[in-house]
Each structure stands twice: as structure tokens, then as C-alpha cells.
C-alpha atoms as a PDB file:
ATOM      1  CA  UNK A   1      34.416  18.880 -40.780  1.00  0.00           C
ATOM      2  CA  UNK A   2      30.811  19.823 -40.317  1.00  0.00           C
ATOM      3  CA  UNK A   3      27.973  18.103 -41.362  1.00  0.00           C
ATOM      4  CA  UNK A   4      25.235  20.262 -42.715  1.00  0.00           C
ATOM      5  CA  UNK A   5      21.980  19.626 -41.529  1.00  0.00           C
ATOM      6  CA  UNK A   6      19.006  18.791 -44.174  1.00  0.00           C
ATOM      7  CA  UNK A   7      15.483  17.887 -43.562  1.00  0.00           C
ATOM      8  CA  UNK A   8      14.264  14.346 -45.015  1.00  0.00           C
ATOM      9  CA  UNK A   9      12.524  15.586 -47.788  1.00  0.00           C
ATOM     10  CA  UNK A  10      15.010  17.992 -48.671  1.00  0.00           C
ATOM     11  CA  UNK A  11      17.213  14.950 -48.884  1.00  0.00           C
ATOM     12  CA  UNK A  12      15.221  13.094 -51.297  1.00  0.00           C
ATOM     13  CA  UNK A  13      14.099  15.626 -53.201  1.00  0.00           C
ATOM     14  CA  UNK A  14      17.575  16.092 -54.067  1.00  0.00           C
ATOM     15  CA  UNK A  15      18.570  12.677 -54.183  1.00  0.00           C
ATOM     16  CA  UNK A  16      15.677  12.763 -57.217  1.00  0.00           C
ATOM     17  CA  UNK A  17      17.279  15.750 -59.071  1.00  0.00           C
ATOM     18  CA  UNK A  18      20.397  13.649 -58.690  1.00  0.00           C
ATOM     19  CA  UNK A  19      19.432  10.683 -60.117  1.00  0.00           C
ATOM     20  CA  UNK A  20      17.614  12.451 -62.718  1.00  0.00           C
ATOM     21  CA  UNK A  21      20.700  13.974 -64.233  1.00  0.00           C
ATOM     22  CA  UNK A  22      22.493  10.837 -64.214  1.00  0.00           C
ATOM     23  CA  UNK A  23      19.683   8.753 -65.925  1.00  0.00           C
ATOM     24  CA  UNK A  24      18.045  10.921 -68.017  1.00  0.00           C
ATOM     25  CA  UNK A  25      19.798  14.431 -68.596  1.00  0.00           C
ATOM     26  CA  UNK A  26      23.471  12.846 -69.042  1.00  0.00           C
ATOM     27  CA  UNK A  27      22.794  10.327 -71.681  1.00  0.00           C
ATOM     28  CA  UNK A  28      20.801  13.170 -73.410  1.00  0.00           C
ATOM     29  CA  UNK A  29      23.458  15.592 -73.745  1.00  0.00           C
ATOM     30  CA  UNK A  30      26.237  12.364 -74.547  1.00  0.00           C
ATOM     31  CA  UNK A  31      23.830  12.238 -77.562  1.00  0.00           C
ATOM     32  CA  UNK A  32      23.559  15.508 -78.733  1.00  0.00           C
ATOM     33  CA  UNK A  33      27.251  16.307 -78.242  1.00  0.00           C
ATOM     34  CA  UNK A  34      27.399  12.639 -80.577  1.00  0.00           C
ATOM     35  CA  UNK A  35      25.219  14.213 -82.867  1.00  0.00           C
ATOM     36  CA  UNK A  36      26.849  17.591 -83.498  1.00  0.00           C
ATOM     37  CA  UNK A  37      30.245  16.253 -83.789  1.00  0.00           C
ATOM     38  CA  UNK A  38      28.628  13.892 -86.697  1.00  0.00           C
ATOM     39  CA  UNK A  39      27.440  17.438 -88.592  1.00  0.00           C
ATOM     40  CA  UNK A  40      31.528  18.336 -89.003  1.00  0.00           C
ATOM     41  CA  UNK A  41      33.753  20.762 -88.232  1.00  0.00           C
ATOM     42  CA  UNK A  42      33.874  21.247 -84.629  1.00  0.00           C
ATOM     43  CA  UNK A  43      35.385  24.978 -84.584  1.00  0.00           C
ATOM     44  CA  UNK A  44      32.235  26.308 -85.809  1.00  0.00           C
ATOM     45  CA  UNK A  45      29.844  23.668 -84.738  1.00  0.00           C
ATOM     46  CA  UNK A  46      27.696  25.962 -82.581  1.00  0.00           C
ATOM     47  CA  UNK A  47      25.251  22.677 -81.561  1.00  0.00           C
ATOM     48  CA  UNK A  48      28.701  21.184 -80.463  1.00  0.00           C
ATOM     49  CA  UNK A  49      29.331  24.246 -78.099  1.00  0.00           C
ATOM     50  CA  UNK A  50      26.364  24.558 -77.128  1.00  0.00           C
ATOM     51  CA  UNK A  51      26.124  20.499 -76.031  1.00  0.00           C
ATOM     52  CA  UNK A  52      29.294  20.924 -74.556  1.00  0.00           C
ATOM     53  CA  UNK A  53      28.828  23.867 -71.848  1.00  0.00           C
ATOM     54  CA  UNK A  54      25.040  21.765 -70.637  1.00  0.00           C
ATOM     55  CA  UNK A  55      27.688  18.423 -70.342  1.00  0.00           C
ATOM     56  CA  UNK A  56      29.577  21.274 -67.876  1.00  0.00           C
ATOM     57  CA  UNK A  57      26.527  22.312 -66.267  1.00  0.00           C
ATOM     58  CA  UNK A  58      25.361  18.968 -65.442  1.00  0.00           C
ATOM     59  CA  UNK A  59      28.263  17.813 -64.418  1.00  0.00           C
ATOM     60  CA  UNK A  60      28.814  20.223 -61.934  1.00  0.00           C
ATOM     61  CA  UNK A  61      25.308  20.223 -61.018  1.00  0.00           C
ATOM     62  CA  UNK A  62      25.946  16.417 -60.314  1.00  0.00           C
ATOM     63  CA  UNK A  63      29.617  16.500 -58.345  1.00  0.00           C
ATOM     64  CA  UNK A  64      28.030  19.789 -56.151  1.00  0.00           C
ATOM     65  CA  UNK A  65      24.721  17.347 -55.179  1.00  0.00           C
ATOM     66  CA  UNK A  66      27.125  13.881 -54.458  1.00  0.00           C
ATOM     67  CA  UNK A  67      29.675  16.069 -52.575  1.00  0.00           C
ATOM     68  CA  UNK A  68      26.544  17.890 -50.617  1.00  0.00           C
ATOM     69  CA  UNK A  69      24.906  14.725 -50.136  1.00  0.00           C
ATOM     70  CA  UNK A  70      27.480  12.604 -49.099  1.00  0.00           C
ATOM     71  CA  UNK A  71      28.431  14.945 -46.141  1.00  0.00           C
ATOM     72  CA  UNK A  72      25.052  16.351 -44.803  1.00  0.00           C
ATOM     73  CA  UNK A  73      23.048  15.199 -42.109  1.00  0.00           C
ATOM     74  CA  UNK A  74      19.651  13.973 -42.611  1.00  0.00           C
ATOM     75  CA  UNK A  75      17.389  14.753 -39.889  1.00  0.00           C
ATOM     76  CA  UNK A  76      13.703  13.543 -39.779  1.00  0.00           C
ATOM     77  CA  UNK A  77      11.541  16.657 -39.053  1.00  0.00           C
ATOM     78  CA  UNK A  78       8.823  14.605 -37.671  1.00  0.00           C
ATOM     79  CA  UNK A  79      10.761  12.634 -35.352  1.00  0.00           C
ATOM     80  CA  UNK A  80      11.548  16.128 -33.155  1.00  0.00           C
ATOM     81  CA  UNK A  81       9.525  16.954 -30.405  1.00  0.00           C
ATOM     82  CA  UNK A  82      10.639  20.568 -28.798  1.00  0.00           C
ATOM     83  CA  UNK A  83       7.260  21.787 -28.456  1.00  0.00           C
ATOM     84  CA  UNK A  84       6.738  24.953 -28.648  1.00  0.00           C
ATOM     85  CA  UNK A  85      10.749  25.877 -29.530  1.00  0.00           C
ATOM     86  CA  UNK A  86      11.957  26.933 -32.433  1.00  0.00           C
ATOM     87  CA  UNK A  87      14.361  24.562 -33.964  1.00  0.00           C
ATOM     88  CA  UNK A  88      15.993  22.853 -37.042  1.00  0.00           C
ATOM     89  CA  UNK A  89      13.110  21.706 -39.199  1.00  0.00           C
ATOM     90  CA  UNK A  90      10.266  23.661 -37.280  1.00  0.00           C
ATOM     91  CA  UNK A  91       7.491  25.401 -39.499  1.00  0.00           C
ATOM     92  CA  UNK A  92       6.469  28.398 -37.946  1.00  0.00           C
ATOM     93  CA  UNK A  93       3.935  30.676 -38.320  1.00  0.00           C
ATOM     94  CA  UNK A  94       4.289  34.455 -38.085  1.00  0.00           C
ATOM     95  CA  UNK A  95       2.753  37.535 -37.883  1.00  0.00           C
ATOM     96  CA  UNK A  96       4.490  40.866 -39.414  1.00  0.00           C
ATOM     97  CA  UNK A  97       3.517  43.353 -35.907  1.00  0.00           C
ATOM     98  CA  UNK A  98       3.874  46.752 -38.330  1.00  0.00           C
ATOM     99  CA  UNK A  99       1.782  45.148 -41.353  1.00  0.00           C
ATOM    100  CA  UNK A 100       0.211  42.758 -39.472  1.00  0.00           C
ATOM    101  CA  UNK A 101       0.528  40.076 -42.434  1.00  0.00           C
ATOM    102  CA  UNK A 102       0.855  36.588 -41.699  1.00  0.00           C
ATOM    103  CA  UNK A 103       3.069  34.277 -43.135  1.00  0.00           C
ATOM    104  CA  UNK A 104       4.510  30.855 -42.693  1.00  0.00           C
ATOM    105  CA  UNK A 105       8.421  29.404 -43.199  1.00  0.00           C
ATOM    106  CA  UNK A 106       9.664  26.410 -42.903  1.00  0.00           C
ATOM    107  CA  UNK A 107      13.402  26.230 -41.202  1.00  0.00           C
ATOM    108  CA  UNK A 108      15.589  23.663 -43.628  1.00  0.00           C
ATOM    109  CA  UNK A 109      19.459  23.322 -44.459  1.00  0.00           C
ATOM    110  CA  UNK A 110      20.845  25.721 -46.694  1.00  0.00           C
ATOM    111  CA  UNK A 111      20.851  23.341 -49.789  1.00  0.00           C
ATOM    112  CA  UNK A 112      17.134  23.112 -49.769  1.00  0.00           C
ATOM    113  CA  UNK A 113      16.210  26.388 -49.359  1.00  0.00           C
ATOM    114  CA  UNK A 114      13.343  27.758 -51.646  1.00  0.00           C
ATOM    115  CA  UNK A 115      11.824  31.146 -50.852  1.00  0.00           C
ATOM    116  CA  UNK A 116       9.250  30.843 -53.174  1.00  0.00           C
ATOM    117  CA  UNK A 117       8.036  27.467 -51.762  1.00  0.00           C
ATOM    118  CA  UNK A 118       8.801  29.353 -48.086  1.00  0.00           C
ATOM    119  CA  UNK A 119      11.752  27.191 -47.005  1.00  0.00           C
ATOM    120  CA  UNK A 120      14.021  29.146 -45.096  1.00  0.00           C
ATOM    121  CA  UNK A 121      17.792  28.172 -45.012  1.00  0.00           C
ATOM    122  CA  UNK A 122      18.605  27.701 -41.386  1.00  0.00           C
ATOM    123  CA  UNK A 123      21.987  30.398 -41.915  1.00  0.00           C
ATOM    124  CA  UNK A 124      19.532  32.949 -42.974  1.00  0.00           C
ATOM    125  CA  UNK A 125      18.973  36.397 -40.640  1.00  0.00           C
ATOM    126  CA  UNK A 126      15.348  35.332 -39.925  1.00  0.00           C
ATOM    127  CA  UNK A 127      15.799  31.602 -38.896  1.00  0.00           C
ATOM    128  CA  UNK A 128      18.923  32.569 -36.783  1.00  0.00           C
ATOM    129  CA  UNK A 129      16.614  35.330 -35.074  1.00  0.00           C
ATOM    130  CA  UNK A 130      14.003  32.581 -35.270  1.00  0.00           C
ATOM    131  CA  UNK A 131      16.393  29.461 -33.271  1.00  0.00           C
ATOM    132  CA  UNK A 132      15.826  29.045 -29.409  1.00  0.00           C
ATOM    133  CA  UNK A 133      12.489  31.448 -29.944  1.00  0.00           C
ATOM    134  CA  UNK A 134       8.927  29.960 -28.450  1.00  0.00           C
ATOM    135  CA  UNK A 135       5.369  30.423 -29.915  1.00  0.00           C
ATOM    136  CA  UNK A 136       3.633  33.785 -28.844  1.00  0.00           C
ATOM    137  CA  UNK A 137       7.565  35.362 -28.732  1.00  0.00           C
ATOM    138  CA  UNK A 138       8.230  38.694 -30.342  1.00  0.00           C
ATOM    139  CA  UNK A 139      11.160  38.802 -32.428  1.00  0.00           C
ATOM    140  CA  UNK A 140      13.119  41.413 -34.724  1.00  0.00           C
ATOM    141  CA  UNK A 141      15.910  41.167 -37.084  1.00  0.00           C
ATOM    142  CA  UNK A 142      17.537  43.083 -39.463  1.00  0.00           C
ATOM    143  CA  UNK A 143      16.488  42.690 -43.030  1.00  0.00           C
ATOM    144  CA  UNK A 144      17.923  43.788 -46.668  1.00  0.00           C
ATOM    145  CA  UNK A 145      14.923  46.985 -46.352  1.00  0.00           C
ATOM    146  CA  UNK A 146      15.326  47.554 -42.830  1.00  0.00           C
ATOM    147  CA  UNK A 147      14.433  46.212 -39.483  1.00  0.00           C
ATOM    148  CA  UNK A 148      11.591  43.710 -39.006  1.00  0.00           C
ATOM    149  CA  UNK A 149       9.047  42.936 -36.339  1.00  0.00           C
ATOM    150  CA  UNK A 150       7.075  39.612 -35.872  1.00  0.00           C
ATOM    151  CA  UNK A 151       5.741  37.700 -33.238  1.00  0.00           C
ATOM    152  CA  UNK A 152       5.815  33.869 -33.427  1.00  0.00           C
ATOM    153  CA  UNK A 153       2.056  32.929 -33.478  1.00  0.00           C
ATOM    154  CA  UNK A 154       2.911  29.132 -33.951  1.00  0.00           C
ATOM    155  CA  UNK A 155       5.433  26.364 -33.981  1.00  0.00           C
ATOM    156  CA  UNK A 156       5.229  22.749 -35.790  1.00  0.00           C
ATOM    157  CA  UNK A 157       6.816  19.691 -36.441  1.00  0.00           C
ATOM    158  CA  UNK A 158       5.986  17.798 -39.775  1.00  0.00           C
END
């Protein structure tokens, strides 16, 4: 089996959200779903329900971070030294050659992977276009609205 990669931060960040449900968001719901069984019939206790599918949730939420946890590989970002190469954990700055907009993505594990916070899972078209590539490369891959164009106008390590 295959361990999936995941930066250090990634890893802890999760770890957090982990050990947040446990301590805080578990014992909650155990005392609401106590609560709305007290309030009686449990048919058409809507509270109860309601308790019931966020016990699911979490629980899920929990077994899907232990099982994710427990078999990825943590890899300290700061630690690597390719350079100028684009690798695992590399944040790397780029410049759209049609718009000519610059942006900047970090390459994590798929787990971590925030768009909004630009973390890029490393599976994803771009960092798979992006893997092996050096700064001041021209790259293009195909996205959901078409073909893209960017040139790598930096690579780092943090």
C-alpha cells in the first residue's frame, strides 16, 4: 500500500481538527443526543434526529482523518533542497502568459488541499504539469475551461 504524501503543517493542522472533534465536538453532540432523548418520544423527536446524523458526521469525519493519518507520509517542506525544481511541497510562483496574471500555489497531499488558501493537491492537472518543471520554464496543461499557459517565475521551499 501507498503512503500518501502530506506536508508538516498539513499534518498538524489536521491532527488539530482531529483532536478537536474528539474533545470538544463529540462530547457536545453525546449531550445533545442525551438531551433530546430526555424531551420523549424518539419517533418524532426532530432534536434527536437531528443530534443523531452530526454524531454520523463526526464520526466519519473522525475514522476518515485516523485512517488518513495513520497511513500518510509526513514530509518536512523545509527540510528539501531541489533548488530550482519543482517538487512535493514546493511553492511556486506563476505567471498566466495569455492574461499575464500572477499567482502563487503551494504543491501539498491531496488531504490538505485548499484552493482558496492556494494549496494545490499534488494529483491535480496543474501540479502534475508543475512536477520535474524548473523556475523560468513554460508550462501548459489542460484545464476544466480550456488549455492554460504559464511560465514558472519562481520556486521555494518553506
Amino acid at each position: 500500500m501507498s503512503r500518501a504524501p502530506i506536508t508538516k503543517v498539513g499534518s498538524e493542522r489536521l491532527r488539530g481538527e482531529l483532536d478537536r472533534l474528539k474533545s470538544a465536538e463529540r462530547p457536545k453532540i453525546i449531550a445533545a443526543i442525551a438531551e433530546a432523548r430526555a424531551h420523549g418520544d424518539l419517533k418524532e423527536n426532530a432534536e434527536y434526529h437531528a443530534a443523531r446524523e452530526q454524531q454520523s458526521f463526526i464520526e466519519g469525519r473522525i475514522a476518515e482523518l485516523e485512517a488518513a493519518l495513520s497511513t500518510a507520509e509526513v514530509i518536512d517542506v523545509s527540510r528539501l533542497s531541489a533548488g530550482n525544481k519543482v517538487v512535493f511541497g514546493a511553492t511556486v510562483d506563476l505567471e498566466d502568459e495569455d492574461s499575464g496574471e500572477s499567482v502563487t500555489y503551494q504543491i501539498v497531499g491531496d488531504l490538505e488541499a485548499d484552493i482558496k488558501q492556494r494549496l494545490i493537491a499534488v494529483s491535480s492537472p496543474i501540479a502534475r504539469a508543475l512536477i520535474g518543471k524548473s523556475a523560468g520554464d513554460s508550462f501548459e496543461f489542460k484545464a476544466p475551461n480550456g488549455v492554460k499557459r504559464y511560465e514558472i517565475t519562481g520556486v521555494s521551499y518553506q
